[in-house]
N, C-alpha and C. Protein backbone atom coordinates (compact mmCIF):
# COMPACT_ATOMS: atom_id res chain seq x y z
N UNK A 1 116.74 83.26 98.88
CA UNK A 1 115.60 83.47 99.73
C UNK A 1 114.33 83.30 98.89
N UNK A 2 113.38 82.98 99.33
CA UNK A 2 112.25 82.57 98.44
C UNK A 2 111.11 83.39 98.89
N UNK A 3 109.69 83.94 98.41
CA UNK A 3 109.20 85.22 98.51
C UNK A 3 108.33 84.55 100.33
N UNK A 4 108.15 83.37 100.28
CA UNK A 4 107.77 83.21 101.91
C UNK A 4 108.83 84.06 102.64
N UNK A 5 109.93 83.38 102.76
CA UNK A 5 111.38 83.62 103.64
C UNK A 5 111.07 84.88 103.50
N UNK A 6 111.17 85.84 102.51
CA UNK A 6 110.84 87.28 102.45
C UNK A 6 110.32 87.70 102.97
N UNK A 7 108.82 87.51 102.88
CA UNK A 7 107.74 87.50 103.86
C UNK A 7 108.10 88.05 105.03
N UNK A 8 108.16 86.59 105.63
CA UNK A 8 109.14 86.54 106.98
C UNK A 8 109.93 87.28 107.82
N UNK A 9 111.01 87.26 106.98
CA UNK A 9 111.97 88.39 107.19
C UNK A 9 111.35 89.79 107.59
N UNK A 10 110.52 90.30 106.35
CA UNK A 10 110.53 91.51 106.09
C UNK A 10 109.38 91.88 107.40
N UNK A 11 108.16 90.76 108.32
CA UNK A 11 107.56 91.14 108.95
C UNK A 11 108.12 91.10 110.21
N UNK A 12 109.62 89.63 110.05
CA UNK A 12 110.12 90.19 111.41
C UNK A 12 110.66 91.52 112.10
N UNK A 13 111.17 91.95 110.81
CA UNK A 13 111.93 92.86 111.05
C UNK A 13 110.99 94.48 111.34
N UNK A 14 109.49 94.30 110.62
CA UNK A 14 108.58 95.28 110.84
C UNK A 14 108.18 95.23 112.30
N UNK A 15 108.29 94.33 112.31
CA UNK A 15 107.76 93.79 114.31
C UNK A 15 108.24 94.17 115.35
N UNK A 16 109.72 94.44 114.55
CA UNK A 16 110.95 94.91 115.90
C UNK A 16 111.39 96.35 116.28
N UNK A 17 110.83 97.01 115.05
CA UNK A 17 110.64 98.98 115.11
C UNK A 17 109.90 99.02 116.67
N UNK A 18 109.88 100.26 116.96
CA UNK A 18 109.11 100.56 118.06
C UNK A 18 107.37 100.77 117.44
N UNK A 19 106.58 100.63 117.84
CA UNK A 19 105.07 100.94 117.69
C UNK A 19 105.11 102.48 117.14
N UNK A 20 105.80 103.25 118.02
CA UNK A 20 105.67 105.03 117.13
C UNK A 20 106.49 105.12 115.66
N UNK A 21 106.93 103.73 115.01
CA UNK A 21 107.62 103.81 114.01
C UNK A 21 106.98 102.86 112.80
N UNK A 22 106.05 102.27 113.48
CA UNK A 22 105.07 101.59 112.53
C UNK A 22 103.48 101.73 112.97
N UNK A 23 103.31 102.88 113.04
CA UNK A 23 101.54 103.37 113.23
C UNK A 23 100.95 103.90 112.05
N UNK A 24 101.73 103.71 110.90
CA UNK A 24 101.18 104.57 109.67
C UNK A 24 101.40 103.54 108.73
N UNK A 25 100.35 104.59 107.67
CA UNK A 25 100.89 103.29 106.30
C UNK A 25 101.68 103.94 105.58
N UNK A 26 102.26 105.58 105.79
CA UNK A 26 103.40 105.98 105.51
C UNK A 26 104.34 105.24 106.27
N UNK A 27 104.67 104.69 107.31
CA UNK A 27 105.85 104.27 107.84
C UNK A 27 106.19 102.98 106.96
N UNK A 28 104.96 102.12 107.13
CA UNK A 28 104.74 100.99 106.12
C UNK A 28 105.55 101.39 104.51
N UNK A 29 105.12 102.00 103.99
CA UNK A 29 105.66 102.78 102.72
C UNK A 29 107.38 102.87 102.60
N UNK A 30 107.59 103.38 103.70
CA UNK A 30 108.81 103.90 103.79
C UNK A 30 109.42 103.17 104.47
N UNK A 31 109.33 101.42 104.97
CA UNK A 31 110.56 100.63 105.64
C UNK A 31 110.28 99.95 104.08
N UNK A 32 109.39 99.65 103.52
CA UNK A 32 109.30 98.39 102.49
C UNK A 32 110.82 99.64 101.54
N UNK A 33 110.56 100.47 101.43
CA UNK A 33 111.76 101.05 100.31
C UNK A 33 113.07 100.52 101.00
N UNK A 34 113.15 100.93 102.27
CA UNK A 34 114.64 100.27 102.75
C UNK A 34 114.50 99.09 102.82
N UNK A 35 113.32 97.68 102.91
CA UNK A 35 113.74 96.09 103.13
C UNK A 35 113.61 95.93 101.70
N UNK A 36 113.57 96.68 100.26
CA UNK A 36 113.01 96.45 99.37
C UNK A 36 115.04 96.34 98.90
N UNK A 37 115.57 97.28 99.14
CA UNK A 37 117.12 97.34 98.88
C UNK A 37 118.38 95.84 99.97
N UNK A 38 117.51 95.57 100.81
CA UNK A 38 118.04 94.48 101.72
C UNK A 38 117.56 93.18 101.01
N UNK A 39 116.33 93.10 100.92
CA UNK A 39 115.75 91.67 101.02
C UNK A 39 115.72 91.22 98.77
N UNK A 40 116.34 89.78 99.04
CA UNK A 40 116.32 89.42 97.74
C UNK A 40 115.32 88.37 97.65
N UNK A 41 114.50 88.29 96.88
CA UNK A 41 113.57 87.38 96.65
C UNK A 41 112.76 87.38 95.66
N UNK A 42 112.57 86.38 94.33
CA UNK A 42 111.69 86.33 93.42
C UNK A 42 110.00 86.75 93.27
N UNK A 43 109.81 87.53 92.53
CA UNK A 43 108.54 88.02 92.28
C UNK A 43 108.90 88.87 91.10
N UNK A 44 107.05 88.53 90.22
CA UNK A 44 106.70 89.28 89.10
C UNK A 44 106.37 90.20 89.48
N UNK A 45 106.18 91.06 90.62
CA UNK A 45 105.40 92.17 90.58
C UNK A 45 106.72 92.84 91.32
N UNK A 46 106.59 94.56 91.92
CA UNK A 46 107.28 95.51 92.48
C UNK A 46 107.72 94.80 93.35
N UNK A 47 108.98 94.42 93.61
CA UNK A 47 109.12 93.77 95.07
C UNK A 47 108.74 95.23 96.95
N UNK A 48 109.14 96.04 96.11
CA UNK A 48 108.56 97.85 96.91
C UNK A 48 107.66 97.24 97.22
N UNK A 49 106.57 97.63 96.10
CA UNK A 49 104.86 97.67 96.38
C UNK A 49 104.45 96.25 97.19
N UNK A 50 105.01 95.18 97.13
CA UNK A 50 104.42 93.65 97.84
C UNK A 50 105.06 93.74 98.98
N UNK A 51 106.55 94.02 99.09
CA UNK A 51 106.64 94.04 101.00
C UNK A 51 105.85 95.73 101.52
N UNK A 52 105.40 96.37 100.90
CA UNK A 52 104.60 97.56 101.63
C UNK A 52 102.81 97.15 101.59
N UNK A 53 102.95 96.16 100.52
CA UNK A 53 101.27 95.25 101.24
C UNK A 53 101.68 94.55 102.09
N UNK A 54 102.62 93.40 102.06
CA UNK A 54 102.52 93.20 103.26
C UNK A 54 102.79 93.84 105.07
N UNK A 55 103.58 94.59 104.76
CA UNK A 55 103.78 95.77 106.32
C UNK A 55 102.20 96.19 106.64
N UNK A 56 101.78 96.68 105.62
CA UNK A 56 99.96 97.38 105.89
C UNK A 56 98.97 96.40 106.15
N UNK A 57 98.94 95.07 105.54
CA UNK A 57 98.49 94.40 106.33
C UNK A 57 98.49 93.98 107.78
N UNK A 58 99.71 93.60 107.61
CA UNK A 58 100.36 93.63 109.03
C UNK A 58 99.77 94.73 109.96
N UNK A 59 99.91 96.00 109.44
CA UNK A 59 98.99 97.14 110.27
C UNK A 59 97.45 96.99 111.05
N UNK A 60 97.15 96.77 109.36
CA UNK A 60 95.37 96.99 109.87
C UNK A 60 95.52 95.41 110.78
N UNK A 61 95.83 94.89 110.86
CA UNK A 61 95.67 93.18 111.63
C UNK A 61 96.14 93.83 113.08
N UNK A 62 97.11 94.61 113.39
CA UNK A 62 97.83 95.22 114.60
C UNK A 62 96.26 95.92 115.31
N UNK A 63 96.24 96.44 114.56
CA UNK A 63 95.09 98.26 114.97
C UNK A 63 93.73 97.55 115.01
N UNK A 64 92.92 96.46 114.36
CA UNK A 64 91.88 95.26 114.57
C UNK A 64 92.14 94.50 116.15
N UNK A 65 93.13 94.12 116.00
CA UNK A 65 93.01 93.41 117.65
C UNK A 65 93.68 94.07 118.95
N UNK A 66 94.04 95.79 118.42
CA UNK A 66 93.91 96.70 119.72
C UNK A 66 92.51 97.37 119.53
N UNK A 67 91.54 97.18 118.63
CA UNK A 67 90.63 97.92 118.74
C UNK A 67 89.61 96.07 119.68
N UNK A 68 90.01 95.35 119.34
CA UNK A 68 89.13 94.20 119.60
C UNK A 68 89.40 94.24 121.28
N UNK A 69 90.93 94.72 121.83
CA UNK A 69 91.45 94.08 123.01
C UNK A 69 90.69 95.42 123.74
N UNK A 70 90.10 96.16 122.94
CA UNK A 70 89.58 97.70 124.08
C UNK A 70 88.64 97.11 123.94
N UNK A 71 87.88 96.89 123.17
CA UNK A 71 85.95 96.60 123.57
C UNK A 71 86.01 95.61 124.13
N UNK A 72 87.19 94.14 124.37
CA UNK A 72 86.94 93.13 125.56
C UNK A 72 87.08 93.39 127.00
N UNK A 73 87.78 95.23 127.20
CA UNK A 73 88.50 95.49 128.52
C UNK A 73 87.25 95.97 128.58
């Protein structure tokens, strides 16, 4: 798997929790430890700490365009 495919993976699979299971950046924190033991993929840095930036990104991008989709309603 290569750290895109990772990527990938690791946001599909953030995508498919229910919303009350990814509203935090503790939840974020705490799936990257379990996709961190699943998902194999090359990187110099924590593979932990880079799929839990990417989940939190993923967040604030979620919580930006429900805050965008209330001020268009």
């Amino acid at each position: 798997m290569t750290k895109t495919e990772g990527e990938q993976e690791a946001l599909r699979r953030w995508r498919q929790l229910p919303l009350d299971q990814r509203s935090r950046f503790e939840d974020a924190e705490a799936y990257a430890v379990r996709l961190d033991l699943e998902l194999d993929f090359p990187t110099v840095t924590s593979r932990r700490r880079l799929i839990a930036a990417w989940l939190m990104r993923d967040l604030i991008a979620t919580r930006a365009a429900a805050a965008e989709a209330t001020r268009a309603a």
